[in-house]
Protein backbone atom coordinates (compact mmCIF):
# COMPACT_ATOMS: atom_id res chain seq x y z
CA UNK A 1 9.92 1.66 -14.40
CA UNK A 2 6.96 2.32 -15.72
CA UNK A 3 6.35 3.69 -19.12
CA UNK A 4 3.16 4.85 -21.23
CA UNK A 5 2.81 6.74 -24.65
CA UNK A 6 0.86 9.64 -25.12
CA UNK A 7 0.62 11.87 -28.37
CA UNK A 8 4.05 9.71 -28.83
CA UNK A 9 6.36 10.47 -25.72
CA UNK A 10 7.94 7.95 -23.16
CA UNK A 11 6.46 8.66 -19.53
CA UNK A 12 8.29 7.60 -17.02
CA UNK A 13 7.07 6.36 -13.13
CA UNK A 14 3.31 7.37 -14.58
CA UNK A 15 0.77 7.75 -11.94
CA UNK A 16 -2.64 8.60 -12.80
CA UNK A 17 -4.92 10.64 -10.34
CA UNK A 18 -8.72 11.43 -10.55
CA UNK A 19 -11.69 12.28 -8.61
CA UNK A 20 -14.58 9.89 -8.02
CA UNK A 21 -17.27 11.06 -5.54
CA UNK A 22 -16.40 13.12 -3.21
CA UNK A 23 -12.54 11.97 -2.83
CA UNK A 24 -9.63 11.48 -5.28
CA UNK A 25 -8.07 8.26 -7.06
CA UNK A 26 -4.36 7.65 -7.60
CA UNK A 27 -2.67 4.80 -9.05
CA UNK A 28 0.73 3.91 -9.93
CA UNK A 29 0.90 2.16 -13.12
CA UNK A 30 4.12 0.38 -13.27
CA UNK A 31 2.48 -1.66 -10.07
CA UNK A 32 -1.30 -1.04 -11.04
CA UNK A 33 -0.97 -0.11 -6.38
CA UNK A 34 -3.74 1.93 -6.34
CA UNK A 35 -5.05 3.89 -3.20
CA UNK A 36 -7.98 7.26 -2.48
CA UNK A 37 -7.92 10.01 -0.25
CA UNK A 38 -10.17 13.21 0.33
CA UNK A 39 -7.92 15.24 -1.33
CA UNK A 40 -5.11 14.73 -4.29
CA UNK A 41 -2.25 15.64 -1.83
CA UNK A 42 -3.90 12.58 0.40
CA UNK A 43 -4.27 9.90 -2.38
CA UNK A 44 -0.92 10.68 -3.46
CA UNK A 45 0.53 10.88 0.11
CA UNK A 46 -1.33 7.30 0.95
CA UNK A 47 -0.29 5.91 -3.05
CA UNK A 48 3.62 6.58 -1.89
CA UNK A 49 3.31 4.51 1.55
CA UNK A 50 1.34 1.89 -0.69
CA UNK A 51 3.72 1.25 -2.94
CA UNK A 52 6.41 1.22 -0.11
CA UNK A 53 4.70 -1.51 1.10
CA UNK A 54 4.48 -3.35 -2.14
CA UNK A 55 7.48 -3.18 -3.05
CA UNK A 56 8.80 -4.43 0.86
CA UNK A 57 10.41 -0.80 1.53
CA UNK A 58 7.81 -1.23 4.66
CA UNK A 59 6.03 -3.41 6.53
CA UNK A 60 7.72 -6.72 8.07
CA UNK A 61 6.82 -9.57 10.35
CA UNK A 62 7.87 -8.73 14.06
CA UNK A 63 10.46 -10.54 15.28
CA UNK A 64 9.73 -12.56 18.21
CA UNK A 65 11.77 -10.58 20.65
CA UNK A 66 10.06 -6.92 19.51
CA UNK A 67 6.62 -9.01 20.09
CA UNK A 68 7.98 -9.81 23.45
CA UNK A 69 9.30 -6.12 24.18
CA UNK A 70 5.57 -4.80 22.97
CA UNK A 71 4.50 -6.94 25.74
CA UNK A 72 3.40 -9.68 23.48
CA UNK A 73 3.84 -13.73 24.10
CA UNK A 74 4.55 -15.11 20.35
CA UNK A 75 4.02 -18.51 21.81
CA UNK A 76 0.46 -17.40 22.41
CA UNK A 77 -1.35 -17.05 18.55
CA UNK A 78 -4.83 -18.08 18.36
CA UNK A 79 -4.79 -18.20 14.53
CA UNK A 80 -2.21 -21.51 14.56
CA UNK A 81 -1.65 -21.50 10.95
CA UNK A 82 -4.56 -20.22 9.49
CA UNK A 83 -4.82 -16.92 8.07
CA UNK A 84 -5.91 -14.08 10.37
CA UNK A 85 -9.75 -13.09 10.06
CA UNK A 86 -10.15 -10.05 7.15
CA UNK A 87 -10.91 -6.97 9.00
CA UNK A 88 -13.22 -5.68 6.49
CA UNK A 89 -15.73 -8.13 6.36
């Protein structure tokens, strides 16, 4: 869990939120996960799927037969064993 001090207290699962431009920051310290959104309902909203995902509550490899069932041949990956290609560059 995470914990913080502030004007002496114990917090708890602390997340801090802000606004930088034109959208809003949020961050969960225990993790330091941090994600943005428009609005603080958003950051928070995408901050609680991030840290599902960090913490392996979501997101797992396929299995070869739901590959197969998504019309997929597993057989058939172009990457071998190198890492796939960052989609943001």
């Amino acid at each position: 869990m995470a914990t913080s001090t502030w004007e002496g207290d114990d917090h708890e699962d602390e997340i801090r939120l802000w606004r930088e431009g034109d959208g809003w920051i949020a961050k969960d310290v225990e993790t330091g996960v941090t994600t943005q959104g428009p609005s603080r309902s958003a950051a928070l909203a995408n901050l609680d799927d991030a840290v599902a995902l960090y913490e392996g509550e979501r997101g797992r490899e396929p299995t070869d037969e739901e590959l197969k069932a998504a019309g997929i041949d597993p057989e058939d990956n172009t990457t071998g064993e190198r890492e796939p290609p960052d989609a943001l560059k």
